[in-house]
N, C-alpha and C. Protein backbone atom coordinates (compact mmCIF):
# COMPACT_ATOMS: atom_id res chain seq x y z
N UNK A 1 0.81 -1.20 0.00
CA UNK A 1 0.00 0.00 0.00
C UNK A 1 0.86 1.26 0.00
N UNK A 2 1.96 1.40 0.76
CA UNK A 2 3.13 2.49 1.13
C UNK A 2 3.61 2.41 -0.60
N UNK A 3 4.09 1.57 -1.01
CA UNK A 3 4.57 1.62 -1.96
C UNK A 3 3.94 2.34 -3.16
N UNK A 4 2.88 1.36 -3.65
CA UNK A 4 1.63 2.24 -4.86
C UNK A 4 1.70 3.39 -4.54
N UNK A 5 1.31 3.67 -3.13
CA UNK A 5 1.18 5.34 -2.97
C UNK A 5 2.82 6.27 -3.43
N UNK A 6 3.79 5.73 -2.85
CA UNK A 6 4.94 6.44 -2.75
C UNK A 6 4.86 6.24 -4.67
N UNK A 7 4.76 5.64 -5.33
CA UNK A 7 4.71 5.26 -6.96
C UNK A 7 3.68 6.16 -7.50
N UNK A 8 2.50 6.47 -7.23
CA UNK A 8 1.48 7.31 -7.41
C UNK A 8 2.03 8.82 -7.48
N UNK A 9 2.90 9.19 -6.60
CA UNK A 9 3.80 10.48 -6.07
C UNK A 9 4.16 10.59 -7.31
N UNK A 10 5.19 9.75 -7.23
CA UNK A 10 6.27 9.80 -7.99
C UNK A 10 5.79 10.30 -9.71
N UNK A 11 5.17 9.60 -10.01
CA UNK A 11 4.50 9.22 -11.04
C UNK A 11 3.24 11.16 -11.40
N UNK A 12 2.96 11.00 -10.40
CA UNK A 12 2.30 12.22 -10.66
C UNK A 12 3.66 13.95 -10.63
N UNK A 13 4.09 13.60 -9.78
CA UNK A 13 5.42 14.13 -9.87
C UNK A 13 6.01 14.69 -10.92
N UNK A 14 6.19 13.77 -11.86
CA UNK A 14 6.98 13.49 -13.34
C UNK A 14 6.32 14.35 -14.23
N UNK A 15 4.76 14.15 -14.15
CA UNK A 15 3.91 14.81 -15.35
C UNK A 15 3.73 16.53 -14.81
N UNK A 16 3.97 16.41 -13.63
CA UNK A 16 3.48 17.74 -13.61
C UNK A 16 4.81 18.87 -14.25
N UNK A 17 4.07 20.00 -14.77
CA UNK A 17 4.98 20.68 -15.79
C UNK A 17 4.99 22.46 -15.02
N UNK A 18 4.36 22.38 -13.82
CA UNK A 18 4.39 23.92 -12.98
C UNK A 18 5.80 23.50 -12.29
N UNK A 19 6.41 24.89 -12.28
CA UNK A 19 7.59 25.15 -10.88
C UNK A 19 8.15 26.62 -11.08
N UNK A 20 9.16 26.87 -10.52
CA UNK A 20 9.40 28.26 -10.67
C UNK A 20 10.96 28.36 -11.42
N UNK A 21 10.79 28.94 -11.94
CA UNK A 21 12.38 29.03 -12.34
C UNK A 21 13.62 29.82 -11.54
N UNK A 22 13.02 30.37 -10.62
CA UNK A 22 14.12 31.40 -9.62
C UNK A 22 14.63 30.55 -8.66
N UNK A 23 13.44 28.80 -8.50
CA UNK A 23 14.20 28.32 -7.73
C UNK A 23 15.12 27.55 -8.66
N UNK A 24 15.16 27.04 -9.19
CA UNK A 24 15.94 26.25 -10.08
C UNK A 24 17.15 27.02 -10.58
N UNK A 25 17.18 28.07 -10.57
CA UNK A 25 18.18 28.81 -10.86
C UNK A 25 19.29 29.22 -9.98
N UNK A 26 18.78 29.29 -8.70
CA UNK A 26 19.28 29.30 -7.48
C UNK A 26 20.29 28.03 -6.85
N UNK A 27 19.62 26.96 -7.40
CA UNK A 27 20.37 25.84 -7.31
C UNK A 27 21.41 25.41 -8.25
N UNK A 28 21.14 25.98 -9.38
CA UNK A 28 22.43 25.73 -10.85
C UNK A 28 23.17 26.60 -10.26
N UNK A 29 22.63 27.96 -10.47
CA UNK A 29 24.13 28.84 -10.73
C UNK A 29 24.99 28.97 -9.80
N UNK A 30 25.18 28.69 -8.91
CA UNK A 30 26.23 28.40 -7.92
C UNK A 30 27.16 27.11 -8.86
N UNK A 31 26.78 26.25 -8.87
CA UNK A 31 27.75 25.33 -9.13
C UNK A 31 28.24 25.61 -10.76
N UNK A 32 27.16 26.55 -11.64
CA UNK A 32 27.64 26.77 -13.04
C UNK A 32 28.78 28.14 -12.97
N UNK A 33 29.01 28.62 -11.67
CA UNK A 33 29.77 29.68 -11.15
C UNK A 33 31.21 29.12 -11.34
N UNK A 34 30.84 27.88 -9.96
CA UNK A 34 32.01 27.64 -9.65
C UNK A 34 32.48 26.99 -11.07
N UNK A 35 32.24 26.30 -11.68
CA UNK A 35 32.74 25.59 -12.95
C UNK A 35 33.42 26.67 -13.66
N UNK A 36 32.55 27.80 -13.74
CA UNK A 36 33.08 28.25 -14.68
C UNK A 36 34.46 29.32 -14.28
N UNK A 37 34.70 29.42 -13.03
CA UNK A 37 35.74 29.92 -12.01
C UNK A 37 36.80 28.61 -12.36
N UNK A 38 36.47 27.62 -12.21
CA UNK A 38 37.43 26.40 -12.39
C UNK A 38 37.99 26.27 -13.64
N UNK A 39 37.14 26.39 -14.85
CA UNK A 39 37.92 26.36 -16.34
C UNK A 39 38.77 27.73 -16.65
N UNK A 40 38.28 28.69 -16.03
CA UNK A 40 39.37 29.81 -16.07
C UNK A 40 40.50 29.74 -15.66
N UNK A 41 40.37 29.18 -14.19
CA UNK A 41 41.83 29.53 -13.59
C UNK A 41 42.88 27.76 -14.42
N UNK A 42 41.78 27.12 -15.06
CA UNK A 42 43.05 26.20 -15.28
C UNK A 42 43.48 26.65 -17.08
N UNK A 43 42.46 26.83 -17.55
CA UNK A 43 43.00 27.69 -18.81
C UNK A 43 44.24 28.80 -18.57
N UNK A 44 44.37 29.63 -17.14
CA UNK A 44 44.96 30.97 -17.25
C UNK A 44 46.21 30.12 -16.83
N UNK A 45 46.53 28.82 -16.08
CA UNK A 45 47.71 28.21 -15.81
C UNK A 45 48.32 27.48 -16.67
N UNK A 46 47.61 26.89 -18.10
CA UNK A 46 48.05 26.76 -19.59
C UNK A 46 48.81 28.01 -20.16
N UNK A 47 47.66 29.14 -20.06
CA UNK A 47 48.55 30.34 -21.04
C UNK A 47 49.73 30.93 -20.09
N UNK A 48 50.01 30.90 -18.66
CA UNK A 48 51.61 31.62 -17.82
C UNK A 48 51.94 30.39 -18.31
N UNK A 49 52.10 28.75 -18.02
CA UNK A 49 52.99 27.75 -19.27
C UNK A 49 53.34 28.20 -20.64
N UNK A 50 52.40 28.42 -21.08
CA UNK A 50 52.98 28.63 -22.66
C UNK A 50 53.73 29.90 -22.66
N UNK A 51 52.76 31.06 -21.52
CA UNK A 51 54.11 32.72 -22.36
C UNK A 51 55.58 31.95 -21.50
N UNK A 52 55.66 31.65 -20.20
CA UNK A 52 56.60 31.45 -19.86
C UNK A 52 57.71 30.66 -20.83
N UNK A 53 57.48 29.80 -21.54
CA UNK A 53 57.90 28.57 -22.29
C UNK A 53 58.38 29.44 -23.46
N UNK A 54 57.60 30.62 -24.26
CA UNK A 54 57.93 31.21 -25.25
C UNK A 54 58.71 32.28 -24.93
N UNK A 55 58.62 33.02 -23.48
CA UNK A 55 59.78 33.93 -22.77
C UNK A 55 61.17 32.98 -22.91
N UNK A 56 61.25 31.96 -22.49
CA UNK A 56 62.19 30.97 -21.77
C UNK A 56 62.86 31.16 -23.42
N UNK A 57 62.25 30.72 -24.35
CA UNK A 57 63.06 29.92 -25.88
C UNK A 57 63.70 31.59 -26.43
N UNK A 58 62.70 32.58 -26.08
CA UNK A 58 63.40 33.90 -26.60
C UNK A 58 64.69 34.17 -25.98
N UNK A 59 65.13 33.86 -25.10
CA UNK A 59 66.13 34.49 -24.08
C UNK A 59 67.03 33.41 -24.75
N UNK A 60 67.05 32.16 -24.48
CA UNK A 60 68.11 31.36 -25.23
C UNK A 60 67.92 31.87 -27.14
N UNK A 61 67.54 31.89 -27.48
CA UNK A 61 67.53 32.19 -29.16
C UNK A 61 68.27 33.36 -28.79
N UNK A 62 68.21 34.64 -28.20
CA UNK A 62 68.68 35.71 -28.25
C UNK A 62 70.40 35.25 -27.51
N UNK A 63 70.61 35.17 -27.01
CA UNK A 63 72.10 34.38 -26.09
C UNK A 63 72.34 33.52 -27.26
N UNK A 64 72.23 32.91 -27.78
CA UNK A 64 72.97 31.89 -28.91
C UNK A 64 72.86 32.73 -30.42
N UNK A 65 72.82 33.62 -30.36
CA UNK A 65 73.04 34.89 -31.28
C UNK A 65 74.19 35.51 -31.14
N UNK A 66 74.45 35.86 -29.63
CA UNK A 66 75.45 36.64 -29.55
C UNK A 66 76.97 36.10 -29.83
N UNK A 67 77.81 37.23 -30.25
CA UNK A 67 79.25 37.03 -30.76
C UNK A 67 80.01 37.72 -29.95
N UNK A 68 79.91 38.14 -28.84
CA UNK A 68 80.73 39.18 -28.27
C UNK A 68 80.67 38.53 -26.72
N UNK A 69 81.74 38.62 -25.84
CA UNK A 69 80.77 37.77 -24.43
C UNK A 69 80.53 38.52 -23.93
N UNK A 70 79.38 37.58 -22.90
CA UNK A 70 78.44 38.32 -22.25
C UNK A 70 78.97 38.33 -20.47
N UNK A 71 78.08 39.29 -20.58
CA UNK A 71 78.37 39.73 -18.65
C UNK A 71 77.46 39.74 -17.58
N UNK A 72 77.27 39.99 -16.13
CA UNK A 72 76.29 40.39 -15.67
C UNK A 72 75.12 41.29 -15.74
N UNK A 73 75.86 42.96 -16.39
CA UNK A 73 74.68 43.34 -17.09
C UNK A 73 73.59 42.98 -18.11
N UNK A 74 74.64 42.00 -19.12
CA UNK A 74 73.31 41.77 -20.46
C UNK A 74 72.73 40.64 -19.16
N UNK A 75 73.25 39.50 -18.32
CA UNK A 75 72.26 38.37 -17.95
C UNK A 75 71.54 39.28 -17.23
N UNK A 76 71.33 40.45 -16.13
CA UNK A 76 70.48 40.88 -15.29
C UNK A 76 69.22 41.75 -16.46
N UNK A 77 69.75 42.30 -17.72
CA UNK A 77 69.40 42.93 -18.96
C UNK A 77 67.75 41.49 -19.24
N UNK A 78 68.50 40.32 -19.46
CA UNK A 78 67.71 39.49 -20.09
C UNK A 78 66.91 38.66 -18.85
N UNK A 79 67.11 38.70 -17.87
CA UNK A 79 66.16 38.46 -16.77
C UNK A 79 64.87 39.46 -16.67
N UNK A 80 65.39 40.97 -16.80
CA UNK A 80 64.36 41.75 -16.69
C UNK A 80 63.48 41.66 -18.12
N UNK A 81 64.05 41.60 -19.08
CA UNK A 81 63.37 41.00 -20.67
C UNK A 81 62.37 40.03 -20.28
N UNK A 82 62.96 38.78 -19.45
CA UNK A 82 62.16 37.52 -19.49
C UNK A 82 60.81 37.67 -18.22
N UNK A 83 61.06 38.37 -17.14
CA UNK A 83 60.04 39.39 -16.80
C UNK A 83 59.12 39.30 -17.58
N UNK A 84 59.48 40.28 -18.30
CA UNK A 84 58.49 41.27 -19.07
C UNK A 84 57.51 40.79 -20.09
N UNK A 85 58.78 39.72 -20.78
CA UNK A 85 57.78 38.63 -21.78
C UNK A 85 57.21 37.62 -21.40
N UNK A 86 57.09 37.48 -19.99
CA UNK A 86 56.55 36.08 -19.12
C UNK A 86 55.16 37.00 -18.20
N UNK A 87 55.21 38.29 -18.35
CA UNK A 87 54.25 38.78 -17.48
C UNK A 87 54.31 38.81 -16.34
N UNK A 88 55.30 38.30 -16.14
CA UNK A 88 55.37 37.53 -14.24
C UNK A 88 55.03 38.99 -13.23
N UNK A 89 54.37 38.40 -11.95
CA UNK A 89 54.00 39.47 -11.04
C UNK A 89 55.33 38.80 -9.46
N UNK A 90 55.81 37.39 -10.35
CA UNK A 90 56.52 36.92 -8.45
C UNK A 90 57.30 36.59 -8.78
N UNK A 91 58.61 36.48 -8.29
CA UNK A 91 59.71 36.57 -8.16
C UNK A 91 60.35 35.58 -9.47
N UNK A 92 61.41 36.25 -10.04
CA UNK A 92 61.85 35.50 -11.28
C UNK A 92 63.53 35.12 -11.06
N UNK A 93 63.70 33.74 -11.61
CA UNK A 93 65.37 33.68 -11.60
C UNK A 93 65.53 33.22 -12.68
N UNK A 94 67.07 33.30 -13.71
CA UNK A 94 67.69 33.01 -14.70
C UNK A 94 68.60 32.34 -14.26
N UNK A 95 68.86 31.52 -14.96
CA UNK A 95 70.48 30.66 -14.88
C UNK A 95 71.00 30.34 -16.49
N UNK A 96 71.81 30.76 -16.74
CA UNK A 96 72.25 30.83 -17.93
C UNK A 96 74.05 29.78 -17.78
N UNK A 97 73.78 28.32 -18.90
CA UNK A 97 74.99 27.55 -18.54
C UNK A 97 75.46 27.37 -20.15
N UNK A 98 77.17 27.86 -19.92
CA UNK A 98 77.66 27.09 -21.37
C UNK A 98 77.94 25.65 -21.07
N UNK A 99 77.87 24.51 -22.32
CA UNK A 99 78.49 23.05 -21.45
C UNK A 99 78.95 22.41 -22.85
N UNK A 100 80.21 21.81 -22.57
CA UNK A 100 80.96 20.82 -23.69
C UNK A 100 80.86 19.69 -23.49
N UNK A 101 80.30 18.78 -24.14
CA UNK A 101 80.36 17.80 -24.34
C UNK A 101 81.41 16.76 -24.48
N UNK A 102 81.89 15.74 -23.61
CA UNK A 102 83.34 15.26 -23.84
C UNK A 102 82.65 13.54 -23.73
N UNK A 103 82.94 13.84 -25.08
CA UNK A 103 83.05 12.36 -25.50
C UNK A 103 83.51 11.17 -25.00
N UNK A 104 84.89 11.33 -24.77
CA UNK A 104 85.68 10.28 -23.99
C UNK A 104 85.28 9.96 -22.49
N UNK A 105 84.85 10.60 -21.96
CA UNK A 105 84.24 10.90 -20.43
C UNK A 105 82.71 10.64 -20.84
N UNK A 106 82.20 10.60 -21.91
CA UNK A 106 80.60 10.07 -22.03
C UNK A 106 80.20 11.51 -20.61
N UNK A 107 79.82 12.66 -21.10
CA UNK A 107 79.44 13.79 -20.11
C UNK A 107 79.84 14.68 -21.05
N UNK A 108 78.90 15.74 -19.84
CA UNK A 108 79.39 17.41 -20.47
C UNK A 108 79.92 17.97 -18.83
N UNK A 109 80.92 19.11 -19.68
CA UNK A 109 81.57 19.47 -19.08
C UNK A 109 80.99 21.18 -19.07
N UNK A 110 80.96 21.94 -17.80
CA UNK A 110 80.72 23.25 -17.54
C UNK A 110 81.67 24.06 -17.92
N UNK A 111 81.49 24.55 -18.58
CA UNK A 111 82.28 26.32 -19.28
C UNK A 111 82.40 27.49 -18.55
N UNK A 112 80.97 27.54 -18.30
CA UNK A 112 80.94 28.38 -16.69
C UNK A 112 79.58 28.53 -17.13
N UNK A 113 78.72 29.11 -16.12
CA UNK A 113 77.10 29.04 -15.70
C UNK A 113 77.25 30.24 -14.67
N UNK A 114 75.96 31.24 -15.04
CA UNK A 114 75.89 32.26 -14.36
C UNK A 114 74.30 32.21 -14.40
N UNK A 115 74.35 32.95 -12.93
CA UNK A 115 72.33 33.88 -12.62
C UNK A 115 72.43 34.75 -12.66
N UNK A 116 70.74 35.17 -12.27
CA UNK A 116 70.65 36.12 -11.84
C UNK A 116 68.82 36.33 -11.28
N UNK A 117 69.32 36.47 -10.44
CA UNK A 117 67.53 36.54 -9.66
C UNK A 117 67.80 34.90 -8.59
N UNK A 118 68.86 35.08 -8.10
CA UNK A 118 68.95 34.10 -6.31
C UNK A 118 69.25 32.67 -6.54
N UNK A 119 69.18 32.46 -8.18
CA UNK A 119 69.22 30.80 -8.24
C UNK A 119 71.29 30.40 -7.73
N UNK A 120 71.85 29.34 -8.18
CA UNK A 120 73.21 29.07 -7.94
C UNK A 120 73.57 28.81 -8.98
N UNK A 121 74.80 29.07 -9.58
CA UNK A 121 75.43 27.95 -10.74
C UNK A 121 75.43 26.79 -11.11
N UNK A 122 75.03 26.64 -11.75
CA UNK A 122 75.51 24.77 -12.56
C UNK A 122 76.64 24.86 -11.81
N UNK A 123 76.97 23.34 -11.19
CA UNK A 123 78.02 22.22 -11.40
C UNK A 123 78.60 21.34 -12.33
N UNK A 124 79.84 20.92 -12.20
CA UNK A 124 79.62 19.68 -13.05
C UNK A 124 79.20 18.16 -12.64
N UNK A 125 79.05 18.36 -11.60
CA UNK A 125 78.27 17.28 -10.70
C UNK A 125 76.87 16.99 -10.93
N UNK A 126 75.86 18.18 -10.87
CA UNK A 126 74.89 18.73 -11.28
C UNK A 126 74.46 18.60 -12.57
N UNK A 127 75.61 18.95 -13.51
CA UNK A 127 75.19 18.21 -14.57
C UNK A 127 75.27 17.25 -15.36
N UNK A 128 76.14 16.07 -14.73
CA UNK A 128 75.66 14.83 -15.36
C UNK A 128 74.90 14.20 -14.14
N UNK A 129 74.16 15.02 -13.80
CA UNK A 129 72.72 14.07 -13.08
C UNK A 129 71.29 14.54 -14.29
N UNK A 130 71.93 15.33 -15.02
CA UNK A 130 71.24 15.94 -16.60
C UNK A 130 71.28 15.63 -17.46
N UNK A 131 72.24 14.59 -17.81
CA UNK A 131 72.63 13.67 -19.11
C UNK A 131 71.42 13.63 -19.69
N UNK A 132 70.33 12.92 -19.23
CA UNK A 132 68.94 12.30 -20.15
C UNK A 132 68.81 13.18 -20.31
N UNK A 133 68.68 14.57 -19.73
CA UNK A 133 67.66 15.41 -20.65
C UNK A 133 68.35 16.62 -21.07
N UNK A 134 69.56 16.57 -22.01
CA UNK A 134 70.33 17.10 -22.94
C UNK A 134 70.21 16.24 -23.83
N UNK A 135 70.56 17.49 -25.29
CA UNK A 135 70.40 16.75 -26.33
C UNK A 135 71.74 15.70 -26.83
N UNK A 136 71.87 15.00 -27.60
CA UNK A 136 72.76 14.35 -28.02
C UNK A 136 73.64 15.02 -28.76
N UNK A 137 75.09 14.70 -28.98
CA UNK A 137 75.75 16.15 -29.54
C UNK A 137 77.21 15.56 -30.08
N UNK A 138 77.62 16.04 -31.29
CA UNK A 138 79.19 15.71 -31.49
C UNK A 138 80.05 16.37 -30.18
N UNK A 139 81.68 15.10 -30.56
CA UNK A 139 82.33 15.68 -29.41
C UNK A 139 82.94 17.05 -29.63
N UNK A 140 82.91 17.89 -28.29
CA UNK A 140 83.50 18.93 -28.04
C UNK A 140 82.13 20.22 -28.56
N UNK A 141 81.35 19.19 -28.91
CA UNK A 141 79.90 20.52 -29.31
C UNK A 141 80.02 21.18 -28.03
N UNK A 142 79.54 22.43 -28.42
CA UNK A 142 78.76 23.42 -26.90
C UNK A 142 77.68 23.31 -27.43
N UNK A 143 76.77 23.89 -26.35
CA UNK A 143 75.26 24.08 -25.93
C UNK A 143 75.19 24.73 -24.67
N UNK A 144 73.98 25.68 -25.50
CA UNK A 144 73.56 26.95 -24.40
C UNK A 144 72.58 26.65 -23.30
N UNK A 145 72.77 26.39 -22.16
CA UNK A 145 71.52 25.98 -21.38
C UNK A 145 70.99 27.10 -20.92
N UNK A 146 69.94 27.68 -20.71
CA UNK A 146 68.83 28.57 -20.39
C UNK A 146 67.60 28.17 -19.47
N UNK A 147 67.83 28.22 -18.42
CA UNK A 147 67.04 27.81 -17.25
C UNK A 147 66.10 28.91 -17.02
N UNK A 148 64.81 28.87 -16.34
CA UNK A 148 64.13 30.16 -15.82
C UNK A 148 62.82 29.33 -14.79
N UNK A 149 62.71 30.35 -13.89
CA UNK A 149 61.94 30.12 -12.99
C UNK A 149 61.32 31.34 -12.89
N UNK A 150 59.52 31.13 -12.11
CA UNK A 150 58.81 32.29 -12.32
C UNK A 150 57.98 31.96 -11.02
N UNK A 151 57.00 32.85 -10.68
CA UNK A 151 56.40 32.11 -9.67
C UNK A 151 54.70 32.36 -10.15
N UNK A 152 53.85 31.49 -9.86
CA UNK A 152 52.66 31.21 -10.54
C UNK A 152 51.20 31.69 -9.39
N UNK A 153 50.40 32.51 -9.11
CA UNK A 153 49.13 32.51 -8.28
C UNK A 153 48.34 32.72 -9.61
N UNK A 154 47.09 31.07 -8.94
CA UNK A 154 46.66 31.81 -9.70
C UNK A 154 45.57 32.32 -9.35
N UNK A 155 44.32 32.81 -10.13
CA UNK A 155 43.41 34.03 -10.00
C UNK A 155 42.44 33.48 -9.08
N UNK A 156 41.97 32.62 -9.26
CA UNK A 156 40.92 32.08 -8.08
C UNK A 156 41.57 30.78 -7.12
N UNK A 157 41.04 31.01 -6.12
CA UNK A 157 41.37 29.23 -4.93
C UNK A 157 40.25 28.30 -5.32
N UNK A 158 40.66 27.72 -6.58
CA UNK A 158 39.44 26.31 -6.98
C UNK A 158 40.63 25.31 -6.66
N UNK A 159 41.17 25.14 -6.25
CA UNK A 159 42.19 24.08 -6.07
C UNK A 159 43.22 23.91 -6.84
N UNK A 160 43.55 24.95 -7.64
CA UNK A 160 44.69 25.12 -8.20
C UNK A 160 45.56 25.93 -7.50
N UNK A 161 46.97 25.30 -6.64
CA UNK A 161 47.55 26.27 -5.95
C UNK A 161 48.31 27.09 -6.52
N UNK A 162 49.63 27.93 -5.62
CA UNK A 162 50.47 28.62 -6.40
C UNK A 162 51.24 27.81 -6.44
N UNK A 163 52.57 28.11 -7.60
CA UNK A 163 53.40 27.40 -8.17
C UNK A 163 54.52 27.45 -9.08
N UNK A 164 55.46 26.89 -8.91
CA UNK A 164 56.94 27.55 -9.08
C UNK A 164 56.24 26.85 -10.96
N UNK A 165 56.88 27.89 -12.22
CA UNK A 165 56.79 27.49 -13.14
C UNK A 165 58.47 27.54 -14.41
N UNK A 166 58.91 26.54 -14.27
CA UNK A 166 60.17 26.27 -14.73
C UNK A 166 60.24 25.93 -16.04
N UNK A 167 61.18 26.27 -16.29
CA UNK A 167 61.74 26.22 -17.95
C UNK A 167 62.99 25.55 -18.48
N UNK A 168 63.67 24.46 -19.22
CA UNK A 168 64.85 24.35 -19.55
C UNK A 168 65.13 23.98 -20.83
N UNK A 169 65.65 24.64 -21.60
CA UNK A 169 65.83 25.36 -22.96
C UNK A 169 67.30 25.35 -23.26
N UNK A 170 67.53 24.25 -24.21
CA UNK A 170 68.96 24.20 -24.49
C UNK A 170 69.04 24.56 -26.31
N UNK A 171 70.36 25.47 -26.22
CA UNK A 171 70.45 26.29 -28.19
C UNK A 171 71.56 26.18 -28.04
N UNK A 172 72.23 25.61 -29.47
CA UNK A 172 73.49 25.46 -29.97
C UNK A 172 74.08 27.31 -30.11
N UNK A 173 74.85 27.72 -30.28
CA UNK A 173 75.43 29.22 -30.04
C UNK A 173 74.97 29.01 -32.01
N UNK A 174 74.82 30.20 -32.25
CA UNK A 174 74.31 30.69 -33.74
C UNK A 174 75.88 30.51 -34.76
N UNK A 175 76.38 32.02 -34.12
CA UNK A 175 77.07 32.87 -34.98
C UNK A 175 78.66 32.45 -34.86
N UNK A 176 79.03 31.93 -33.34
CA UNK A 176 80.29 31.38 -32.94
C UNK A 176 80.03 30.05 -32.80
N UNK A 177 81.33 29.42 -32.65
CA UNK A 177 81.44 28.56 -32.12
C UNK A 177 80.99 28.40 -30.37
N UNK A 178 81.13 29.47 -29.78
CA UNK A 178 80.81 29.39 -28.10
C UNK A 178 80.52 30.95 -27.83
N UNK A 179 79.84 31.08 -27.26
CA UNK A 179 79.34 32.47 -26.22
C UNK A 179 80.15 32.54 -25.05
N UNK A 180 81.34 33.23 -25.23
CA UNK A 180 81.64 33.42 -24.18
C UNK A 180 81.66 34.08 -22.55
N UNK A 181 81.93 33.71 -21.29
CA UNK A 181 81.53 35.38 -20.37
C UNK A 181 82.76 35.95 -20.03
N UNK A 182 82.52 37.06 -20.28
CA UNK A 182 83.73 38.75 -19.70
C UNK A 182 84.33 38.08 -21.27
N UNK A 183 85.58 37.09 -21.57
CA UNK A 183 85.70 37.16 -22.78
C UNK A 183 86.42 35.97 -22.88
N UNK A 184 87.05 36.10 -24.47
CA UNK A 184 87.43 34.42 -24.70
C UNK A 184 88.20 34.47 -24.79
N UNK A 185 89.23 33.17 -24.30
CA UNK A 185 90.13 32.75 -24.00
C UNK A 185 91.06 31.82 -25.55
């Protein structure tokens, strides 16, 4: 008897076609809020990836251009560049590494590696814990390593936190054989 009746409800329930729409609306748009707060802030943590990524490749393309060596002014010069083309609002560091490749030793070897914005120098310790992810290279090749770090908030707390957003970007030197720093030897 409980049942038919609770089925009768139900059933009458279904057909009926009155309600209000202010309540129904009341109950979506909160959660069509938050959604739509959620596809923003993870879309806006795609596009600081990508400018960062396209800041990061400009700074090495521009450094593997140069023919003259470079110093602390042009690296503090191209930190504030990578700033600027990364948008960044939090704290930014560069690390800029020359490295030779030595064949016989299966490794690369450091040239010298400079920052700027708090990070430390490459090692050469440091960097053959990097082997896999350098490119493959004749012996005695150089290669420009171009590191960058940025710092990431993003626009809303949907559960996307803040977050360090890193870059590593390796370019053969253009115009020389090697980019040198203060000068060449």
């Amino acid at each position: 008897m409980r049942f038919s009746m609770f089925l009768d409800r139900l059933r009458n329930f279904g057909r009926r076609e009155d309600g209000s729409i202010a309540v129904e609306a009341m109950i979506v748009l909160p959660g069509m809020f938050w959604a739509f707060l959620v596809c923003f802030s993870i879309f806006d943590t795609f596009r600081m990836y990508n400018i960062n990524q396209k800041a990061a490749y400009t700074i090495g393309d521009s450094i593997s251009r140069e023919t003259v060596p470079l110093d602390q002014d042009y690296l503090d010069g191209a930190r504030q560049m990578f700033e600027y083309l990364a948008a960044s609002t939090g704290q930014v560091a560069l690390r800029v590494s020359a490295m030779r490749w030595i064949e016989d030793e299966d490794s690369f070897e450091a040239l010298w590696s400079k920052t700027s914005g708090g990070r430390y120098p490459l090692t050469d310790t440091q960097i053959a814990t990097m082997n896999d992810r350098l490119p493959v290279m004749p012996n005695h090749e150089v290669v420009m390593l171009v590191e960058t770090w940025t710092e990431y908030d993003p626009p809303f707390a949907v559960g996307i936190e803040q977050q360090e957003i890193r870059n590593f970007v390796f370019t053969r030197p253009r115009f020389a054989p090697r980019v040198c720093w203060e000068s060449c030897d």
